[in-house]
Protein backbone atom coordinates (compact mmCIF):
# COMPACT_ATOMS: atom_id res chain seq x y z
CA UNK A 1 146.43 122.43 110.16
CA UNK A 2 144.08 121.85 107.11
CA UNK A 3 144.97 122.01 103.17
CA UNK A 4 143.89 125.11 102.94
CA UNK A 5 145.78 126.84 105.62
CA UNK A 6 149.22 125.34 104.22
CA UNK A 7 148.22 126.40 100.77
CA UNK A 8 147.56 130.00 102.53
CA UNK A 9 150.77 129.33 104.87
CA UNK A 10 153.11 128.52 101.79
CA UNK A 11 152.06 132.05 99.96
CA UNK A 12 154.19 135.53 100.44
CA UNK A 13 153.09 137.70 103.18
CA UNK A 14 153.46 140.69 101.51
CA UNK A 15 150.06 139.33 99.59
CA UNK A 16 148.26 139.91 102.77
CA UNK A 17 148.96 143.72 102.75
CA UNK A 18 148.68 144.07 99.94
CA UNK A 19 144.92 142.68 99.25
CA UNK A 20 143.57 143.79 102.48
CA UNK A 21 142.02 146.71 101.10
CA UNK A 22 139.99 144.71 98.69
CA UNK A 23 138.29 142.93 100.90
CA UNK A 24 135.06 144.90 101.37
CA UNK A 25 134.95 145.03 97.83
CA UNK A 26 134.69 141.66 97.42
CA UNK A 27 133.12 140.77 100.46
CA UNK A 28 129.77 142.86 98.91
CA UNK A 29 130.36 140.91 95.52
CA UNK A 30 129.89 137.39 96.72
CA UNK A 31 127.26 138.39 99.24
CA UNK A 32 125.31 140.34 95.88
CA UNK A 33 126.13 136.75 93.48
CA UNK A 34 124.59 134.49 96.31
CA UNK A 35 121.80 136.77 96.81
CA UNK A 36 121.10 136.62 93.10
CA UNK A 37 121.89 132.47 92.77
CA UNK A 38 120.55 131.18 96.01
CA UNK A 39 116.94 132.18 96.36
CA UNK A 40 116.25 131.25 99.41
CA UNK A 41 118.69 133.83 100.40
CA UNK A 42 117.46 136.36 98.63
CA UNK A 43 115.76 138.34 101.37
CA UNK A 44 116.37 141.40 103.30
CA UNK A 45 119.64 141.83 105.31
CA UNK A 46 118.42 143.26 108.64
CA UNK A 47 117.49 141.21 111.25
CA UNK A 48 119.32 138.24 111.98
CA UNK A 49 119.58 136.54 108.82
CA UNK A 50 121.55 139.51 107.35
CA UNK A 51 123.90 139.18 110.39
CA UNK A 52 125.01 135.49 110.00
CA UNK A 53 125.43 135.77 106.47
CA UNK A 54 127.51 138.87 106.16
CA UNK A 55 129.79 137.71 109.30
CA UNK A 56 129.92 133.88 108.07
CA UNK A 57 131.43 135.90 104.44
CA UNK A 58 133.82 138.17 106.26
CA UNK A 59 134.96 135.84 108.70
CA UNK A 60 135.79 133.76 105.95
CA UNK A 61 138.30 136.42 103.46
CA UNK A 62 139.73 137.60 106.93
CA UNK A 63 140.57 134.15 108.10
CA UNK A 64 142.01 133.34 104.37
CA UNK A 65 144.04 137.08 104.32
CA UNK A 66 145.17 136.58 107.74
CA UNK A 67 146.78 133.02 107.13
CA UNK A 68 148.85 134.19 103.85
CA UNK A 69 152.51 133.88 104.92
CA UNK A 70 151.27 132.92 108.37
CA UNK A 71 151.11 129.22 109.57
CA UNK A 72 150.15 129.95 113.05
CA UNK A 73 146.84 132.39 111.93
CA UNK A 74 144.16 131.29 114.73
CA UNK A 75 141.44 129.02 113.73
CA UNK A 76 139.10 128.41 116.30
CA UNK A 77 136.52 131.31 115.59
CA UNK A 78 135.90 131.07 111.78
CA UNK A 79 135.79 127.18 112.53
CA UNK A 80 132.86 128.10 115.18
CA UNK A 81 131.21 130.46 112.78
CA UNK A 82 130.59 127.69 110.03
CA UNK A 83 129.27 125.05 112.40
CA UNK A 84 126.90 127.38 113.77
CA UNK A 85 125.69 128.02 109.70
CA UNK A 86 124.96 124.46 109.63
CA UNK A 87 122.88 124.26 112.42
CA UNK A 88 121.39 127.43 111.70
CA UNK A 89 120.66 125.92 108.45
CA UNK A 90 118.75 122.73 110.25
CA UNK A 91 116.97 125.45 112.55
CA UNK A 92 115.42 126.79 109.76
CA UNK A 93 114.34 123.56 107.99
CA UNK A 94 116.50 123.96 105.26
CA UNK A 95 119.03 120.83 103.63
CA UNK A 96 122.73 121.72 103.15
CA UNK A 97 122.36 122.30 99.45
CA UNK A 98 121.53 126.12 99.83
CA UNK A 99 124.47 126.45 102.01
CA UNK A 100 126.87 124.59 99.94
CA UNK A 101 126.11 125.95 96.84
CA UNK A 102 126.14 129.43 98.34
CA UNK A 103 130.31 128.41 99.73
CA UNK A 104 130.97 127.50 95.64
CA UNK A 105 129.84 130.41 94.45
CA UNK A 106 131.48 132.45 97.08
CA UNK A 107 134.71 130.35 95.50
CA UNK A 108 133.76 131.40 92.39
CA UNK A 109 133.58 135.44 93.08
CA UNK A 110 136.80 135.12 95.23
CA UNK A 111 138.69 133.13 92.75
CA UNK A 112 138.08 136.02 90.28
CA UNK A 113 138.88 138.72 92.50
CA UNK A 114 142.37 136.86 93.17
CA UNK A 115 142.76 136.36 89.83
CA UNK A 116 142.32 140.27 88.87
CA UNK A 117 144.42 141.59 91.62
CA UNK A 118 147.31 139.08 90.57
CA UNK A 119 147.15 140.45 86.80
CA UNK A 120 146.82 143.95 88.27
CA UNK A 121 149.70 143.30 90.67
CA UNK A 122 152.20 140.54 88.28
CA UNK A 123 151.79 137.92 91.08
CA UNK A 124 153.29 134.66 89.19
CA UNK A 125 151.05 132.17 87.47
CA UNK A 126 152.62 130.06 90.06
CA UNK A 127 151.48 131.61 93.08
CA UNK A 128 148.20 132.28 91.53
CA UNK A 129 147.76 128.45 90.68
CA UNK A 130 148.54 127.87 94.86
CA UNK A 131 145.99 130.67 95.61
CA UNK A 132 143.18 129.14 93.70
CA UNK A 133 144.02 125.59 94.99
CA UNK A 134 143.75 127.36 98.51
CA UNK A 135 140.09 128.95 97.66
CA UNK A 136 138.41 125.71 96.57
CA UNK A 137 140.50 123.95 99.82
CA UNK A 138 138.64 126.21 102.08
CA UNK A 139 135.29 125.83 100.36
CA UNK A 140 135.74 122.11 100.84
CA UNK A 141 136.56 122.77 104.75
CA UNK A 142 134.04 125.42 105.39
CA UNK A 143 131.25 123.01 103.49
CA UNK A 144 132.95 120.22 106.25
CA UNK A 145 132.51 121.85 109.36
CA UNK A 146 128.80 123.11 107.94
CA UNK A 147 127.77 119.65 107.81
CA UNK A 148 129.02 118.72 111.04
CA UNK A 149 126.99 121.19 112.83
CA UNK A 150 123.70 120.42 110.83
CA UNK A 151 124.38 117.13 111.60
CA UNK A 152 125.22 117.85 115.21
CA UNK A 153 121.74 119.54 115.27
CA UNK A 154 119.89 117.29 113.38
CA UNK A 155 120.99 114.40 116.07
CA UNK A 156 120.46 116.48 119.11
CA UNK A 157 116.79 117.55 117.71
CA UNK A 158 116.17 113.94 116.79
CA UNK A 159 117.09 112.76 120.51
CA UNK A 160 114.74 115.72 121.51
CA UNK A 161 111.92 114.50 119.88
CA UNK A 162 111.88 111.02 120.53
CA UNK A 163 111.72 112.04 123.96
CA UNK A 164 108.54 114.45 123.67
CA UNK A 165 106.73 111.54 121.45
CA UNK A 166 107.80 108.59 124.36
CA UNK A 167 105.95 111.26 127.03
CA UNK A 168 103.27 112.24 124.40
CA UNK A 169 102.22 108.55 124.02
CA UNK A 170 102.48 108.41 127.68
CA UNK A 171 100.10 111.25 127.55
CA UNK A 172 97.88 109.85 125.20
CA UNK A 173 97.81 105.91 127.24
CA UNK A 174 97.28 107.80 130.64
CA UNK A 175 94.69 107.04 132.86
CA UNK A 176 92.82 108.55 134.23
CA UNK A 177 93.11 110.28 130.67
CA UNK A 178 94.97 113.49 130.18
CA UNK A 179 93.34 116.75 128.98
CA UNK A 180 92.84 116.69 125.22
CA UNK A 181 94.64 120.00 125.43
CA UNK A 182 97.37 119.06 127.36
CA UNK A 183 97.51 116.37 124.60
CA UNK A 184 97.59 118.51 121.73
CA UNK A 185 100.13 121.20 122.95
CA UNK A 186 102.98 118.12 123.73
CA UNK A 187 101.59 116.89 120.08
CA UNK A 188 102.47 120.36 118.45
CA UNK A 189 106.47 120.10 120.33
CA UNK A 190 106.50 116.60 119.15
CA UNK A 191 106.24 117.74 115.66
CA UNK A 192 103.34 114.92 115.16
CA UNK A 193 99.96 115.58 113.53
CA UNK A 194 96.76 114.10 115.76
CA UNK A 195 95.02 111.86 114.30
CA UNK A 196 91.27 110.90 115.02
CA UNK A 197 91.71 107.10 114.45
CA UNK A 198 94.49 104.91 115.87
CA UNK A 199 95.65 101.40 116.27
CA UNK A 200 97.50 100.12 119.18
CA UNK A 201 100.02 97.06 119.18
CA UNK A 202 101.45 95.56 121.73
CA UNK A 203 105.08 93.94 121.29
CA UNK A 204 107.44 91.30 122.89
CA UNK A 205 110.43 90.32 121.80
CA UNK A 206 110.57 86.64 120.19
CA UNK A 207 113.82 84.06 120.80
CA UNK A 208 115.59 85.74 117.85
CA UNK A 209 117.09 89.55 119.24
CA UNK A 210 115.47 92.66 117.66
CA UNK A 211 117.09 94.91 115.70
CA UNK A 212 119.25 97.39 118.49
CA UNK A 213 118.50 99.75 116.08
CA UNK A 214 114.75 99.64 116.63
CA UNK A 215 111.92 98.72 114.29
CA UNK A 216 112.12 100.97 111.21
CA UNK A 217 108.50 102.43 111.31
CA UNK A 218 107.03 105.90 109.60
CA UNK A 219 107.45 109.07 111.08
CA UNK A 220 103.86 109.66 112.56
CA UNK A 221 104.28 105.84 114.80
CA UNK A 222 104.75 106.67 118.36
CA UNK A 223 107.28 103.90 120.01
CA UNK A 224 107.96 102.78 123.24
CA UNK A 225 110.65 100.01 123.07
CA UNK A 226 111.91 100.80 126.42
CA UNK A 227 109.44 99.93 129.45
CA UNK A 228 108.31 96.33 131.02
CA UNK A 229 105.42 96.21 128.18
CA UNK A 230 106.54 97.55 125.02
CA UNK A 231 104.01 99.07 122.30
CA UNK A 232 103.39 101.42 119.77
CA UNK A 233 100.97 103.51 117.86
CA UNK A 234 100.16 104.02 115.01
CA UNK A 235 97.54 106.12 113.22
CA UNK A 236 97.24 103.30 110.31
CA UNK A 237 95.17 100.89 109.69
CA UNK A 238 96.93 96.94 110.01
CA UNK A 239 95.40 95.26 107.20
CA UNK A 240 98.56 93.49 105.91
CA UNK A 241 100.34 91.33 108.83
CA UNK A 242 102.93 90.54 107.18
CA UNK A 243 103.74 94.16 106.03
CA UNK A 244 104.17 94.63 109.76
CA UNK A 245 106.18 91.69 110.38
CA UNK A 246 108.70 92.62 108.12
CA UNK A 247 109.12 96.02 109.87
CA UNK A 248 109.28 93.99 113.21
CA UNK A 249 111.81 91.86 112.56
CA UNK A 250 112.27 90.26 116.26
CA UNK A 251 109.17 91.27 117.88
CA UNK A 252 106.41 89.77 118.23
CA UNK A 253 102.86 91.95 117.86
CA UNK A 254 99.58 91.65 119.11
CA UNK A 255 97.17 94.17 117.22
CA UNK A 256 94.66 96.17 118.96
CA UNK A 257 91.27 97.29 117.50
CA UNK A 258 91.07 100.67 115.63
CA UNK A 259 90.12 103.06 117.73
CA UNK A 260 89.79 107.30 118.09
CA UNK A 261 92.55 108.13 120.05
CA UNK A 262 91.25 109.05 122.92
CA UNK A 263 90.63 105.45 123.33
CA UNK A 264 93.92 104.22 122.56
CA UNK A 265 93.93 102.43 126.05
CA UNK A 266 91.26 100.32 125.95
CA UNK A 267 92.96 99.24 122.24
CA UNK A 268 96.50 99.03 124.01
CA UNK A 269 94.21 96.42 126.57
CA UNK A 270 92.87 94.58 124.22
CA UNK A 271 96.08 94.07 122.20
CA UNK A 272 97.95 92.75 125.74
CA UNK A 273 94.83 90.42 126.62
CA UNK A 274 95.83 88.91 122.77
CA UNK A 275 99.15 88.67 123.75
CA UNK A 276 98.36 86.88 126.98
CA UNK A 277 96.10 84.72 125.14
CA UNK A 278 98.84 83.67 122.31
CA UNK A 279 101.29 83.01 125.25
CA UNK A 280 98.72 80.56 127.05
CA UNK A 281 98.22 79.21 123.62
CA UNK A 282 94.71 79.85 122.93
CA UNK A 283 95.43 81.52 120.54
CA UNK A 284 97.47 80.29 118.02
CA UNK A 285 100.94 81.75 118.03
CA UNK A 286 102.19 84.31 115.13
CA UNK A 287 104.36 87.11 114.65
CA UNK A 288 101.46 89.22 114.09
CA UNK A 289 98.16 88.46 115.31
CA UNK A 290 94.95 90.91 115.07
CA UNK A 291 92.54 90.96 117.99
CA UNK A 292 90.04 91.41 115.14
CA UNK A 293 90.71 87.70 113.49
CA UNK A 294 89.76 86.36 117.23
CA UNK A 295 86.99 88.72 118.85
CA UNK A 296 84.74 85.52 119.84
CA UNK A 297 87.37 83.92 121.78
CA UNK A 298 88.51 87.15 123.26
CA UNK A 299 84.85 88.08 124.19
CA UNK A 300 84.51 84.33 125.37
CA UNK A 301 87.49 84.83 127.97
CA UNK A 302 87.00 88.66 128.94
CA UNK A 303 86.23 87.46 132.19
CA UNK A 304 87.21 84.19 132.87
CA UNK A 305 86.26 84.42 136.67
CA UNK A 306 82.74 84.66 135.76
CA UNK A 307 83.11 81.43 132.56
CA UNK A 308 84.31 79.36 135.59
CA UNK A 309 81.19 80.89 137.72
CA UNK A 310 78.99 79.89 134.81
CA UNK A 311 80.65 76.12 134.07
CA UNK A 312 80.22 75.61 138.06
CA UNK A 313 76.80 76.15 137.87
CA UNK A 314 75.44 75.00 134.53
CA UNK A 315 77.41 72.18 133.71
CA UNK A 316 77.09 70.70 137.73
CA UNK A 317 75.39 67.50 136.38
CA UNK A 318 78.79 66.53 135.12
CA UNK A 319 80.33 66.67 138.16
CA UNK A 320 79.75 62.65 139.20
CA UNK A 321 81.25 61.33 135.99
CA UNK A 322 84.79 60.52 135.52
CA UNK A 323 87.20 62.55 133.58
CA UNK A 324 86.57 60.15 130.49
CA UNK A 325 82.86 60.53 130.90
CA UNK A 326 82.86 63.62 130.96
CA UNK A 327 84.83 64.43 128.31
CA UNK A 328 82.91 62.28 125.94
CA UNK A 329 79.24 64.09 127.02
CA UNK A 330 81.15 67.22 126.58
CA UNK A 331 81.75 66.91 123.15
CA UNK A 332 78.56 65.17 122.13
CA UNK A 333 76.83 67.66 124.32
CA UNK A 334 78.60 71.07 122.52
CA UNK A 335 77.89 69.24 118.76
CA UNK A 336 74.64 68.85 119.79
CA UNK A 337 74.21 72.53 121.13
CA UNK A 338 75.89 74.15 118.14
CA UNK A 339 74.31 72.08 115.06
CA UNK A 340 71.28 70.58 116.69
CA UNK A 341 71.83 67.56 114.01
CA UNK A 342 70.30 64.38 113.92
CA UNK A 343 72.03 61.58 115.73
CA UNK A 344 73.57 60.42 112.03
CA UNK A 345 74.82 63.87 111.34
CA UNK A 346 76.56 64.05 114.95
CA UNK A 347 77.92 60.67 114.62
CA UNK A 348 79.68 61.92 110.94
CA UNK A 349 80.95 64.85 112.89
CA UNK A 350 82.34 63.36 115.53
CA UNK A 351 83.44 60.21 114.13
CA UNK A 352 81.85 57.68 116.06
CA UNK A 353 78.72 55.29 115.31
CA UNK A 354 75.01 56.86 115.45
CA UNK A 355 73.72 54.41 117.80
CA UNK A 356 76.82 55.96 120.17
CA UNK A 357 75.64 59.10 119.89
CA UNK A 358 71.69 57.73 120.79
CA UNK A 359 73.12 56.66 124.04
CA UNK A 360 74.93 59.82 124.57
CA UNK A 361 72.03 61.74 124.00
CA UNK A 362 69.92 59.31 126.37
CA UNK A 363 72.16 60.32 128.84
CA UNK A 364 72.53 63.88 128.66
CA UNK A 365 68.49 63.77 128.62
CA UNK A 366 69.20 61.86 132.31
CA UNK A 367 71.27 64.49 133.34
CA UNK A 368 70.11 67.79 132.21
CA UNK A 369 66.19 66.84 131.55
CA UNK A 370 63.79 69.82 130.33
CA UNK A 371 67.32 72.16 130.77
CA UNK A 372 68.48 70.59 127.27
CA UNK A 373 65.00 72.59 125.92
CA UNK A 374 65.38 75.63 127.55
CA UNK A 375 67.00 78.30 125.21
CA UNK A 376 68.73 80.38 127.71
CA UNK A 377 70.05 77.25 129.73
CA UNK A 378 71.17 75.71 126.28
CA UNK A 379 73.25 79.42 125.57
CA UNK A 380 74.82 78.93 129.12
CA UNK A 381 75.81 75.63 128.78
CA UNK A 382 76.99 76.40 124.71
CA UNK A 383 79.39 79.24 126.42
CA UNK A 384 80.69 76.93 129.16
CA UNK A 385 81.62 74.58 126.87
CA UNK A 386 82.87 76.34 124.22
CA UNK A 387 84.95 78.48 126.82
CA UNK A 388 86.50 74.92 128.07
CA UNK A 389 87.56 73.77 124.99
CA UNK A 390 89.49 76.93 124.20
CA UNK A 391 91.26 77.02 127.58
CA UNK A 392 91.57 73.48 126.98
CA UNK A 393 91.26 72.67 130.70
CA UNK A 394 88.26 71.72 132.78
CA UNK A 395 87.15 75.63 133.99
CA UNK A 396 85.27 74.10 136.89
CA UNK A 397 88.30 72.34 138.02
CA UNK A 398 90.19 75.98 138.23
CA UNK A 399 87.90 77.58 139.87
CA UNK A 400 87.69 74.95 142.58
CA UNK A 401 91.62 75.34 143.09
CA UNK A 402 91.49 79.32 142.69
């Protein structure tokens, strides 16, 4: 039993019969002072607005007349009745405040109805005093149970949601792709506004444990925390890391190029080749790393099949050195290829005497001859090596062993 039912409980039951018949009166009263208060319930009472207003108000003064003098006054209905307010309230996209304020004033009107009657009727300042404590009880209680159903709502629609927006970035990442319609009609459920441009991320959890709780991200992000490759989406651009780091906190993102969304996959690819890349250690690792910030290394490895194809063929003549050797013409052979410098300037760069770098150069000349002048073969050979030095492994090697 609440406070306000023993407060009702502790009164005279004669009060009961006695006030009945002013119920109607009063019920009109506080439905006109709401009306006139509350303005977003100041519309017209047909329909089924009008319904769950006028019961919620007359389920209230019968519940309150039929517990004077009566401890054992059923409870379970008018209980019911004000959950069901507060997620009618939520339903319609309204906050509690309209509802609560609209239970005080109802106090208010009912307070001053009690108070007339018991100057009418010479109930004692005493029992008046326990009568008024048991009318702002209630509107505590009633304002209680209100919340709990709003929140009930608000919790069940949330879990709702999140479910249409995992499927709806499903949608959006399937392939082949989905309609754009079929798209748009799980977008307008969702409650999420499409956007034409679109970043993807990809995620992985680093050694220290995400938040359980999930990153805390903006409304319009679509999430999926929950299958073998985590991601998200966002309709944002990424231009401060670190912003998303801190909203990360555990995860570790690879950022995808902006794209329209209905090429979020090939961003979503991107991003995870970045990610495979920072695991390998090519690229280096951070929290948050931008496919954008490494776009020559990423188009240098797109296909690293066809790199190893390439370093098989044009960097053969290196095959009869040793592993020293070769890695020595390598270097002197990329410096060469990207500066074209004179023998001093190569020798500055790569810290070693000039005349070391003229004997170098003599025998790259032995071993590549009129190749080391032909632009195209020079391009080839400036890929190979460049692609070697990022994978940081001998690419003809793998593909021998693949």
């Amino acid at each position: 039993m609440g406070r306000a039912d023993r407060l009702w409980s502790s009164l005279p039951r004669d009060l009961a019969i006695r006030f009945r018949p002013h119920a109607d009166r009063m019920a009109r009263d506080i439905l006109r002072e709401i009306q006139r208060v509350v303005p977003e319930y100041a519309q017209p009472l047909d329909g089924p607005f009008g319904e769950i207003i006028t019961r919620g108000i007359g389920q209230s003064i019968v519940h309150c007349i039929d517990n004077i003098g009566n401890p054992a006054a059923p409870k379970e209905n008018w209980m019911q009745v004000f959950r069901h307010l507060g997620k009618v309230e939520f339903s319609e996209g309204r906050s509690l405040d309209c509802l609560q304020t609209a239970y005080r004033v109802g106090g208010r009107v009912a307070w001053r109805h009690v108070a007339e009657f018991g100057q009418r009727h010479g109930v004692s300042t005493g029992t008046l005093c326990v009568g008024a404590e048991a009318i702002f009880a209630y509107v505590d209680e009633i304002s209680a149970l209100s919340i709990q159903g709003y929140t009930a709502a608000q919790a069940k629609a949330a879990g709702t949601t999140a479910r249409r927006r995992r499927r709806l970035l499903e949608l959006i990442l399937a392939d082949p792709p989905a309609s754009p319609q079929a798209v748009a009609n799980l977008a307008g459920t969702a409650r999420w506004t499409l956007p034409e441009w679109v970043t993807m991320i990809a995620l992985e959890q680093r050694g220290d444990q995400p938040d359980p709780a999930g990153p805390v991200l903006g409304g319009d992000v679509l999430v999926d925390l929950e299958s073998a490759q985590p991601c998200l989406l966002t309709p944002h651009e990424v231009n401060d890391p670190g912003e998303l780091e801190a909203q990360l906190q555990g995860w570790r993102a690879t950022v995808g190029p902006r794209v329209r969304l209905s090429d979020a996959l090939v961003s979503l690819r991107w991003a995870r080749r970045a990610l495979d890349l920072v695991r390998r250690g090519i690229i280096e690792d951070a929290n948050v790393v931008r496919c954008t910030d490494h776009l020559a290394t990423m188009w240098l490895l797109t296909d690293e099949f066809l790199v190893r194809e390439l370093s098989t063929r044009c960097l053969a003549p290196f095959d009869l050195l040793t592993v020293k050797q070769r890695a020595r013409l390598s270097e002197t052979l990329l410096a060469w290829l990207q500066s074209r410098g004179s023998a001093p300037e190569l020798a500055n760069k790569l810290s070693v005497h000039p005349q070391t770098i003229r004997y170098r150069m003599h025998q790259l000349e032995e071993l590549f001859g009129d190749r080391l002048h032909d632009p195209e073969a020079r391009l080839e050979m400036e890929i190979a090596l460049r692609a070697e030095r990022l994978t940081g492994a001998d690419t003809r090697e793998q593909n021998a062993h693949s």
